[in-house]
N, C-alpha and C. Protein backbone atom coordinates (compact mmCIF):
# COMPACT_ATOMS: atom_id res chain seq x y z
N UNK A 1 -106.86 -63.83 36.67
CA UNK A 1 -107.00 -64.95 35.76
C UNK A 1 -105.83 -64.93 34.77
N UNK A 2 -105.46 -66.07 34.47
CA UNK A 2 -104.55 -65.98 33.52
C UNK A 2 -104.75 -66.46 31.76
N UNK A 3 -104.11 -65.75 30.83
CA UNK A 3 -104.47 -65.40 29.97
C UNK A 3 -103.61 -65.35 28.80
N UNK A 4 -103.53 -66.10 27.70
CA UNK A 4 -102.83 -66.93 26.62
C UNK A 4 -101.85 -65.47 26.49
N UNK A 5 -102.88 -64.08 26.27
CA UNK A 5 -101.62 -62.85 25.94
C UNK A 5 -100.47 -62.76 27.01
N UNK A 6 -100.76 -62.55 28.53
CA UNK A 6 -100.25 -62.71 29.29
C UNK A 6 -99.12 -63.81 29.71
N UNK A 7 -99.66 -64.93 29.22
CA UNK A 7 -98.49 -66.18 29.16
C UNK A 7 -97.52 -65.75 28.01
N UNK A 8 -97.54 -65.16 26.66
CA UNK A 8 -96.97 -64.75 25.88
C UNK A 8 -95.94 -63.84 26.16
N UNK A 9 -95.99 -62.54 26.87
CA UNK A 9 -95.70 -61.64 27.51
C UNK A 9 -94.55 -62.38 28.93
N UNK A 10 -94.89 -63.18 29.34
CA UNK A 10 -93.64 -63.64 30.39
C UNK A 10 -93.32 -64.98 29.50
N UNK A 11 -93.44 -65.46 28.32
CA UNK A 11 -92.71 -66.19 27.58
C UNK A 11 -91.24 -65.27 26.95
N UNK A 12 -91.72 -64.06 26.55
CA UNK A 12 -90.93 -63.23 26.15
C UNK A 12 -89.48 -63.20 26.86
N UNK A 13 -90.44 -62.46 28.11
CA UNK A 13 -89.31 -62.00 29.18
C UNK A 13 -88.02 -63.39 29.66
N UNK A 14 -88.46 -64.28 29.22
CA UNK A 14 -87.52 -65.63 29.61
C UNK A 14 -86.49 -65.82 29.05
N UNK A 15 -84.86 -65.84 29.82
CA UNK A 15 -83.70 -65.79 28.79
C UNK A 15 -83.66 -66.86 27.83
N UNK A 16 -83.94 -68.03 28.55
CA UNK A 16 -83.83 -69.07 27.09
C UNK A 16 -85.08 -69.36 25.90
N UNK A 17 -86.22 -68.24 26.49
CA UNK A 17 -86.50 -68.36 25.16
C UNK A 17 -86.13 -66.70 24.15
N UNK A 18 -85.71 -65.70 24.24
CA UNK A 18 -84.66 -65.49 23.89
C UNK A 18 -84.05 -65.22 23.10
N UNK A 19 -82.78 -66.36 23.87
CA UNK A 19 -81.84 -67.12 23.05
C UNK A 19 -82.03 -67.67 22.22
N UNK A 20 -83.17 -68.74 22.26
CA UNK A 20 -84.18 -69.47 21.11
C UNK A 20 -84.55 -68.51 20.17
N UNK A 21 -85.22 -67.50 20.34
CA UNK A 21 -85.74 -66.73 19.20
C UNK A 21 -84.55 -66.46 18.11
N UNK A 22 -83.42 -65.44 19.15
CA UNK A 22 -82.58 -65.37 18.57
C UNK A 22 -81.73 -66.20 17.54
N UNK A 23 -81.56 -67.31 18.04
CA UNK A 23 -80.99 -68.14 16.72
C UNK A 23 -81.69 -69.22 15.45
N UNK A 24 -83.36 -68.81 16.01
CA UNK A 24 -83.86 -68.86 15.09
C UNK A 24 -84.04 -67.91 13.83
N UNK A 25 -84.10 -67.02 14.23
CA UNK A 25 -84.19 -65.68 13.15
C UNK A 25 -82.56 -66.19 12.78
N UNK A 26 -81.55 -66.33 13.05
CA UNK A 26 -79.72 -66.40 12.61
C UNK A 26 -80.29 -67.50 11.56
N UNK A 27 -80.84 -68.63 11.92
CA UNK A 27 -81.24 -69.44 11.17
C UNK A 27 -81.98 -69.07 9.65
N UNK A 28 -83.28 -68.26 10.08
CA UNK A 28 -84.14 -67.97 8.83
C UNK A 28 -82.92 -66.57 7.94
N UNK A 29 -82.06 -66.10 8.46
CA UNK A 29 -81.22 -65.39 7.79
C UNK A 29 -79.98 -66.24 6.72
N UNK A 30 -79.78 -67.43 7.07
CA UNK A 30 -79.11 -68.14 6.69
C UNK A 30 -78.69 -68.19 4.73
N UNK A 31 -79.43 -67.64 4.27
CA UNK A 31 -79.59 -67.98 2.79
C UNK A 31 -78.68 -66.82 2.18
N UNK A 32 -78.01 -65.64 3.37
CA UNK A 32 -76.99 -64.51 2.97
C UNK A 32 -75.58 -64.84 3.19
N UNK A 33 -75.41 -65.65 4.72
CA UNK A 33 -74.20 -65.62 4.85
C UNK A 33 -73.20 -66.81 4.32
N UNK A 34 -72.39 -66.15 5.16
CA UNK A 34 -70.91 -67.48 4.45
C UNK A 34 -70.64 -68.43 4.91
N UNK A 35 -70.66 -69.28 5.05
CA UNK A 35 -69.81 -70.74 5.46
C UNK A 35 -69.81 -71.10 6.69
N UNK A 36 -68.88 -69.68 6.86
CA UNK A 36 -68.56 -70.15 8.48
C UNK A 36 -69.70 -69.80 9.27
N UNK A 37 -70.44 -68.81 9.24
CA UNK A 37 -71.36 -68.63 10.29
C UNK A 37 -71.98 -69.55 9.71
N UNK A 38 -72.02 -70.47 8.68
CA UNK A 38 -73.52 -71.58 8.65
C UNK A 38 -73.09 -72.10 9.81
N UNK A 39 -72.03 -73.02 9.37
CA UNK A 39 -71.19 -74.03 10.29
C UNK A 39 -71.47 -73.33 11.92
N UNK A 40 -70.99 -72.41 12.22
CA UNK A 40 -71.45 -71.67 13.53
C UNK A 40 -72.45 -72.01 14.26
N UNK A 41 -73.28 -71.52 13.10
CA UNK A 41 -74.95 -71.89 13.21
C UNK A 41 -75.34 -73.34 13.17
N UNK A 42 -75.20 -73.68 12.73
CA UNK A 42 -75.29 -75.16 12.84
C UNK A 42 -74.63 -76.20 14.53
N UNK A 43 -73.25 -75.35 14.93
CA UNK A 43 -72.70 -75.64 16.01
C UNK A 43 -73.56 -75.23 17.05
N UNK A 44 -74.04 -74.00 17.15
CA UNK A 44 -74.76 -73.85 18.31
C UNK A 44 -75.97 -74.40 18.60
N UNK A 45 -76.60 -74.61 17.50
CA UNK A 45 -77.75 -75.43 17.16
C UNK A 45 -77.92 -77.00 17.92
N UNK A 46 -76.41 -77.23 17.68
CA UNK A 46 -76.07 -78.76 18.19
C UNK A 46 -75.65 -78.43 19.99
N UNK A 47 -75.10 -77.47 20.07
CA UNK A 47 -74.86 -77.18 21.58
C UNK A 47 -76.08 -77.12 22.46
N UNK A 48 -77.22 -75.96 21.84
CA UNK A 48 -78.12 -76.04 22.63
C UNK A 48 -78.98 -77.33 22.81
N UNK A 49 -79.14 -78.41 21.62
CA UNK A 49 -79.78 -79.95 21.50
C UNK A 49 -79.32 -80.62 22.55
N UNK A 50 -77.94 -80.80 23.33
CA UNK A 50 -76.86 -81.53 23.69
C UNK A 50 -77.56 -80.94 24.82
N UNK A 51 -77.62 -79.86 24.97
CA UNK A 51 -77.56 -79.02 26.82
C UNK A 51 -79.23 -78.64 27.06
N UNK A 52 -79.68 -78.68 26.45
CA UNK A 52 -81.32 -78.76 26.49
C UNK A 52 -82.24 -79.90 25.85
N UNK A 53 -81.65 -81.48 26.76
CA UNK A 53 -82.40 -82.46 25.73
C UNK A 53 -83.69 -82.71 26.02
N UNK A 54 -84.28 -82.21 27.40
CA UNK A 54 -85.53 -82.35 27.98
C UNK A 54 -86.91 -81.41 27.09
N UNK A 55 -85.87 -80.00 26.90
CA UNK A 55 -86.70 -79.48 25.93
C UNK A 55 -86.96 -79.97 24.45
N UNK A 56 -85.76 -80.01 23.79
CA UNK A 56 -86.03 -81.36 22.31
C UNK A 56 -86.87 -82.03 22.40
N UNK A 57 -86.76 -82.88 23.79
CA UNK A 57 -87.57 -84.37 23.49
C UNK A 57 -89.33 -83.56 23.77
N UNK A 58 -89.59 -82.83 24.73
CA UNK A 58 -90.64 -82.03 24.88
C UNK A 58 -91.04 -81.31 23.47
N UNK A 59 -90.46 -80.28 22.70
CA UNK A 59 -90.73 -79.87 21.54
C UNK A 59 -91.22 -81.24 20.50
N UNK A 60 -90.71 -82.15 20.75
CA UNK A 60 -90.91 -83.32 19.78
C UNK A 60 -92.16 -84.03 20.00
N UNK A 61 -91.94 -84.31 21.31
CA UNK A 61 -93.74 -84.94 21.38
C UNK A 61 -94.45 -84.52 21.38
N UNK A 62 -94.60 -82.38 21.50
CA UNK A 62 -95.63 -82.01 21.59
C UNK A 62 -95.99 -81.48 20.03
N UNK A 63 -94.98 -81.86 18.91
CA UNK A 63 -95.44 -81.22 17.32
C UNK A 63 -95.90 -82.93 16.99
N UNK A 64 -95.01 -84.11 17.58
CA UNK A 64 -95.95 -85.16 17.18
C UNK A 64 -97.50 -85.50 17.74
N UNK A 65 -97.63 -84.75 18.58
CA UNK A 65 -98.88 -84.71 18.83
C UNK A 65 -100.11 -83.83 18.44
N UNK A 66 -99.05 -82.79 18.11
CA UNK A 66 -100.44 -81.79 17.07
C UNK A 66 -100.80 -82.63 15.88
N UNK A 67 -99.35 -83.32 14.85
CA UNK A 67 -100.01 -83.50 13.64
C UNK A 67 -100.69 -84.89 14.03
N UNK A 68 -100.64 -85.66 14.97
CA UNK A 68 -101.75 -86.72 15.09
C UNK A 68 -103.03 -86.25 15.65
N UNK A 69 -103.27 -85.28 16.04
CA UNK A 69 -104.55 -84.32 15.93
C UNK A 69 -105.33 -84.08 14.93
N UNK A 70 -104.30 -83.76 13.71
CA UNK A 70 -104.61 -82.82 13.10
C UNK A 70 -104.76 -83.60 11.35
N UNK A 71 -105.04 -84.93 11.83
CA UNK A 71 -104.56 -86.04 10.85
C UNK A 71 -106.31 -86.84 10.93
N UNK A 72 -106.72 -86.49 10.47
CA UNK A 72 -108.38 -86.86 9.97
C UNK A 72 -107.99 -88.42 10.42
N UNK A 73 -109.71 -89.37 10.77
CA UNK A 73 -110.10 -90.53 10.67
C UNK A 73 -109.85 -90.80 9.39
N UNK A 74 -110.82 -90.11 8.25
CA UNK A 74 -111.27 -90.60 6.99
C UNK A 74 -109.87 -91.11 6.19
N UNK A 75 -108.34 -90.73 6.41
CA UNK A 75 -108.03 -90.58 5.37
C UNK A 75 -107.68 -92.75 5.24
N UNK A 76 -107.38 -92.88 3.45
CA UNK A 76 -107.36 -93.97 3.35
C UNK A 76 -105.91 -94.45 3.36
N UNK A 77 -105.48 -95.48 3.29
CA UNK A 77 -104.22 -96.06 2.61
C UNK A 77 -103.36 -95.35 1.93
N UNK A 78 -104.21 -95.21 0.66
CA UNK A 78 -103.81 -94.88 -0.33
C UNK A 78 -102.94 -93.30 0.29
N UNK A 79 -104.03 -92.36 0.80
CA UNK A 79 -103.50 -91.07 1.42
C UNK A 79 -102.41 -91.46 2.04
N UNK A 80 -102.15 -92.23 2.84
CA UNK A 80 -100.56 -92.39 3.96
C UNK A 80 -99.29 -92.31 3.17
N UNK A 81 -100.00 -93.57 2.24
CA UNK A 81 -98.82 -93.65 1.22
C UNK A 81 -98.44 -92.56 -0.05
N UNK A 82 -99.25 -91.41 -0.26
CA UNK A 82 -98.94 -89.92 -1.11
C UNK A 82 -98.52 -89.01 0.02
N UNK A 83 -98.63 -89.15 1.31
CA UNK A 83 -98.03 -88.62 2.42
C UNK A 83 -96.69 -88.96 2.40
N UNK A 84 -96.58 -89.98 2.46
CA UNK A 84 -94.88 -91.27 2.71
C UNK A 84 -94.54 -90.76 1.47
N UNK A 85 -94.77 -90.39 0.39
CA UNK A 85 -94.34 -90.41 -1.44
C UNK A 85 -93.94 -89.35 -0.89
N UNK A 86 -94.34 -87.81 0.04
CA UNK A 86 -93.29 -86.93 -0.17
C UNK A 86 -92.80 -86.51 0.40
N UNK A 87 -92.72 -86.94 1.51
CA UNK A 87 -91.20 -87.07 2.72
C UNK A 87 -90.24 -87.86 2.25
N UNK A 88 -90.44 -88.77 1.12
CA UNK A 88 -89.63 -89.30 0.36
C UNK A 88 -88.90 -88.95 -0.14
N UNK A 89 -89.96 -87.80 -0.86
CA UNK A 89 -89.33 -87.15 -2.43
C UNK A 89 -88.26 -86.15 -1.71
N UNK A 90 -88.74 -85.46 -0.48
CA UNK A 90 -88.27 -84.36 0.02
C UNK A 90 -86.37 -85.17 0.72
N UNK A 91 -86.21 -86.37 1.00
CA UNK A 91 -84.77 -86.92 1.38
C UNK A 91 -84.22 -87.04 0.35
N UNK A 92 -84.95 -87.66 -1.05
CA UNK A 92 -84.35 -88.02 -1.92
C UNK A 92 -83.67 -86.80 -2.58
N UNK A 93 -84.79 -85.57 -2.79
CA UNK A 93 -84.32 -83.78 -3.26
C UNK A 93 -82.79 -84.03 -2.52
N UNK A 94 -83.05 -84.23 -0.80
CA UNK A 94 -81.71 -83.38 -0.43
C UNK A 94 -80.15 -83.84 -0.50
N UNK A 95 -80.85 -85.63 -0.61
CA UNK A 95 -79.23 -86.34 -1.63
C UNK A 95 -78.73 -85.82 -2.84
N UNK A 96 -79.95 -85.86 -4.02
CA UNK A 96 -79.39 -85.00 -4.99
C UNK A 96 -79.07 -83.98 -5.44
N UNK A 97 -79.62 -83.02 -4.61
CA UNK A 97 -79.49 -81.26 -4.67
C UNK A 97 -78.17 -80.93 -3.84
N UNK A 98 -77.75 -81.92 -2.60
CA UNK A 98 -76.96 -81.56 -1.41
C UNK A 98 -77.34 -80.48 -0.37
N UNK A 99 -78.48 -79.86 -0.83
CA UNK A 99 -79.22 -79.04 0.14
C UNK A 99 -80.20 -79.56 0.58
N UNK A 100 -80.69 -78.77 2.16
CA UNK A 100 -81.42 -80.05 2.75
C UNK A 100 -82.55 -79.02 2.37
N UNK A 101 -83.72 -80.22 2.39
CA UNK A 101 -85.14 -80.59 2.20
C UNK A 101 -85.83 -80.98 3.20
N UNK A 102 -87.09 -80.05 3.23
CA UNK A 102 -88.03 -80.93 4.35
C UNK A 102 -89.84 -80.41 3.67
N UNK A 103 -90.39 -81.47 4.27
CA UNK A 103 -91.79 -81.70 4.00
C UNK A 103 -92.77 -80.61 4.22
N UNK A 104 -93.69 -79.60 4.23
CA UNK A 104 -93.74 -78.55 4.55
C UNK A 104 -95.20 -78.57 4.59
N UNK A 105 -96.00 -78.14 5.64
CA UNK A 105 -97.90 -78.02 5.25
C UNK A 105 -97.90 -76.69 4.92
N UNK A 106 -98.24 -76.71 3.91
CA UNK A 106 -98.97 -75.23 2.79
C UNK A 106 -99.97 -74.56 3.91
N UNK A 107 -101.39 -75.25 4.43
CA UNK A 107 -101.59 -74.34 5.41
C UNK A 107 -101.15 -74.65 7.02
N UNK A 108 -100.06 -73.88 7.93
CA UNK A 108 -100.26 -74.71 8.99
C UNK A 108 -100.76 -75.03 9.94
N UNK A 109 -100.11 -76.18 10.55
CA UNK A 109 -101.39 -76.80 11.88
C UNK A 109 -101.82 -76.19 12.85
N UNK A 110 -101.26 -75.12 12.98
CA UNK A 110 -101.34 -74.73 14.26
C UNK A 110 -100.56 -73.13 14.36
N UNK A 111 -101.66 -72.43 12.77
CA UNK A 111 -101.89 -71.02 12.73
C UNK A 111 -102.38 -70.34 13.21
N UNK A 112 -102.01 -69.28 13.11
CA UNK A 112 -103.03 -67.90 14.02
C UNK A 112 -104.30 -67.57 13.07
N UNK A 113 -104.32 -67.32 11.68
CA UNK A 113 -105.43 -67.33 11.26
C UNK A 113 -106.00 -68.45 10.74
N UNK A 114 -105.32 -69.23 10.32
CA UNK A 114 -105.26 -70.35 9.53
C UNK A 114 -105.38 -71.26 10.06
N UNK A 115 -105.55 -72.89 10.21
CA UNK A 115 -104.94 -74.14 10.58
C UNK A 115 -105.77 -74.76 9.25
N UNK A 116 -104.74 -75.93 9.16
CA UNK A 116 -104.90 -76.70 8.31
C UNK A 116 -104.92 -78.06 8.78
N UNK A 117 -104.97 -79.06 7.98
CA UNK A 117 -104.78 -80.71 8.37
C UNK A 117 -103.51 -81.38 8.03
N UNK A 118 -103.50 -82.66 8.92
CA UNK A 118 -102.11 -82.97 8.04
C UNK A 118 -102.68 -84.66 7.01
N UNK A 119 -103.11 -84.02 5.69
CA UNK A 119 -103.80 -84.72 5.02
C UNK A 119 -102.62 -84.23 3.62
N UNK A 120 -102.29 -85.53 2.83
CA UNK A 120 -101.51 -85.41 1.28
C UNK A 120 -101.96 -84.15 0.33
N UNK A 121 -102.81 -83.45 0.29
CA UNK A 121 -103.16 -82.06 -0.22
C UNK A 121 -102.37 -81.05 0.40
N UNK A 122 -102.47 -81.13 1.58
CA UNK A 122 -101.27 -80.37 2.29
C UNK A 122 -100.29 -80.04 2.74
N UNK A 123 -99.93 -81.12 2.45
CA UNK A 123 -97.75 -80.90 1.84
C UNK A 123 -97.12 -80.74 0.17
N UNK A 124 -96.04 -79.99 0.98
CA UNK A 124 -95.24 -80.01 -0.42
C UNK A 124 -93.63 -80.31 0.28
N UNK A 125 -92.94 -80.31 -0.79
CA UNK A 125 -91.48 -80.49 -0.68
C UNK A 125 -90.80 -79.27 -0.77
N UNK A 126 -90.00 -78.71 0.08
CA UNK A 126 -89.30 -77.25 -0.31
C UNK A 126 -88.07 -77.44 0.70
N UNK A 127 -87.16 -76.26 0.21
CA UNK A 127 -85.92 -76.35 0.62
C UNK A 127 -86.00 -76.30 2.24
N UNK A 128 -85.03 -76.37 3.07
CA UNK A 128 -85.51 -76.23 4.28
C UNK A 128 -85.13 -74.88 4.51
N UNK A 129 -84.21 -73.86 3.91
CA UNK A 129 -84.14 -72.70 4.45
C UNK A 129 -85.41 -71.57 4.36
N UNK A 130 -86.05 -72.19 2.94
CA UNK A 130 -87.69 -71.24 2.51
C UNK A 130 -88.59 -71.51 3.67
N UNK A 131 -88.07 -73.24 4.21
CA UNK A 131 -89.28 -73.48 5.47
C UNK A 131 -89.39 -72.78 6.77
N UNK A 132 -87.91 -72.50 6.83
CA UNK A 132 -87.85 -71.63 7.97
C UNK A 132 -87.73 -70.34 7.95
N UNK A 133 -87.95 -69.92 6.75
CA UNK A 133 -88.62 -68.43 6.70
C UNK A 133 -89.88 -68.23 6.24
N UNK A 134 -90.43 -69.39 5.79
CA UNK A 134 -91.85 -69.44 5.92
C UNK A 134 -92.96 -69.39 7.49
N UNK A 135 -91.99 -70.10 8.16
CA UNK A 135 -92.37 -69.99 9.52
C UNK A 135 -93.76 -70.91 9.58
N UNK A 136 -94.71 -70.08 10.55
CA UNK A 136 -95.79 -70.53 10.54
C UNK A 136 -96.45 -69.87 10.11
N UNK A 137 -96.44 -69.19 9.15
CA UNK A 137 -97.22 -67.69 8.28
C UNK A 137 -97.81 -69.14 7.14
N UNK A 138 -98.92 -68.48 6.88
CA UNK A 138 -99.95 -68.45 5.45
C UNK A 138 -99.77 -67.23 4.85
N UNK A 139 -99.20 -67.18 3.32
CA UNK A 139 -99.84 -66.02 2.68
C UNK A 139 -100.66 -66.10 1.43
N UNK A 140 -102.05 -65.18 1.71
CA UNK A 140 -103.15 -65.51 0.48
C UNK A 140 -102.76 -65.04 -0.40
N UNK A 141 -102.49 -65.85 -1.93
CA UNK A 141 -101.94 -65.23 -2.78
C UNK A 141 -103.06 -64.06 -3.83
């Protein structure tokens, strides 16, 4: 029978994912180095998008499909639009700061201990390099 640990375990063993891991962690390290390896980082980033677009477009429909999961009946109007207020706030941060910004769920959707909703209580605005060393971790303060 096969078995979520087991699928994990030959996810591992797979070169391109990897490679993936690998320049994700280059990524969440990002807040030490210099310039050029951003730029680097940023280049390969764009290489692998370019040469793996089946996976992008796959990664994309399958996180737009968690948070429309994960996005209650109840919520009203009013909620969409304090949702929309801070994906807002979070483009507008990264014009004026020049560092980029992204929208972030405090608990996330699709934690190991945790999951959360994607309801206006559960975003905030933060830099994008804290987001990606936030990962998908919760920590109880």
């Amino acid at each position: 029978m096969f078995c979520k640990l087991e699928w994990k375990r030959q996810r591992r063993k797979d070169p391109a994912y990897k490679a993936r891991e690998n320049e994700l962690q280059a990524i969440r390290r990002l807040k030490g180095i210099s310039e050029n390896q951003r730029l680097k980082s940023i280049a390969r980033a764009a290489k692998y998008r370019k040469e793996n677009p089946g996976k992008v477009i796959a990664n994309t429909t399958k996180r737009k499909i968690h948070i429309r999961m994960r996005t209650p009946r109840w919520l009203t109007p009013i909620d969409f639009e304090r949702m929309q207020n801070e994906y807002r706030l979070a483009t507008l941060l990264s014009k004026v700061t020049g560092s980029p910004w992204e929208v972030d769920h405090i608990y996330p959707l699709l934690g190991k201990n945790v999951s959360g909703f994607h309801v206006p209580n559960n975003l905030q605005a933060i830099k994008k390099l804290d987001n990606l060393a936030k990962s998908n971790k919760f920590e109880v303060a």
